[in-house]
Protein backbone atom coordinates (compact mmCIF):
# COMPACT_ATOMS: atom_id res chain seq x y z
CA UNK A 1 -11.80 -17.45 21.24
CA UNK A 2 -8.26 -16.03 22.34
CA UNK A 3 -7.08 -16.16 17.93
CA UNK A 4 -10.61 -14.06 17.36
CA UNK A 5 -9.72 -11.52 20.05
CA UNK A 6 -6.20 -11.67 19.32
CA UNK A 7 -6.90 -10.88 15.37
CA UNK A 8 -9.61 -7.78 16.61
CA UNK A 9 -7.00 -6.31 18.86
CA UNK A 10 -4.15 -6.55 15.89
CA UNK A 11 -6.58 -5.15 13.53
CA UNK A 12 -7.02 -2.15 15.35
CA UNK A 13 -3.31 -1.17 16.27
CA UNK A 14 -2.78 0.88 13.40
CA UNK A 15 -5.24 1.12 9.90
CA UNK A 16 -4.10 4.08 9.00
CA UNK A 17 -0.06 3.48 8.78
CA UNK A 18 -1.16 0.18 6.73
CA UNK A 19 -3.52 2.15 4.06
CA UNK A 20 -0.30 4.53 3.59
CA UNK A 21 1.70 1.18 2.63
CA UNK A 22 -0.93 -0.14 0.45
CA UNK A 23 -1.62 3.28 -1.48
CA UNK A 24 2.65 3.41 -1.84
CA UNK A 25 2.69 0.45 -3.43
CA UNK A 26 0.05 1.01 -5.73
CA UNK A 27 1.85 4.33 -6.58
CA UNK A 28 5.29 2.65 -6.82
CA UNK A 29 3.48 -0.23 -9.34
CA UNK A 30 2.05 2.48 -11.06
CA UNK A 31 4.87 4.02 -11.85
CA UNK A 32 6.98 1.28 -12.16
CA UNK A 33 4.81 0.14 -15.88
CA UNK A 34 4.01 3.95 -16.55
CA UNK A 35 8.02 4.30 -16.35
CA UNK A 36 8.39 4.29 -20.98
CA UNK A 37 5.33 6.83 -20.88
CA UNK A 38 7.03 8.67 -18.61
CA UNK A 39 10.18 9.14 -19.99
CA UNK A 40 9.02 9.64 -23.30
CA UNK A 41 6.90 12.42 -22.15
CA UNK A 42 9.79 14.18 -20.49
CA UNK A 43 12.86 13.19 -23.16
């Protein structure tokens, strides 16, 4: 009972700021295999 109440309370602190992290990373993964495209686009 006090882990399930525990986990609701932590899961509402703060959704938002933890999408933002998520989203970075997939941007930072992204570009982190797009990197050759990339630079051959540019050079």
């Amino acid at each position: 009972m006090e882990f399930k109440r525990k986990f609701g309370r932590r899961k509402e602190s703060k959704p938002q700021k933890g999408l933002f992290l998520v989203i970075l990373l997939v941007i930072v993964i992204f570009l982190w295999f797009k990197t050759d495209a990339i630079l051959d686009y540019f050079f």
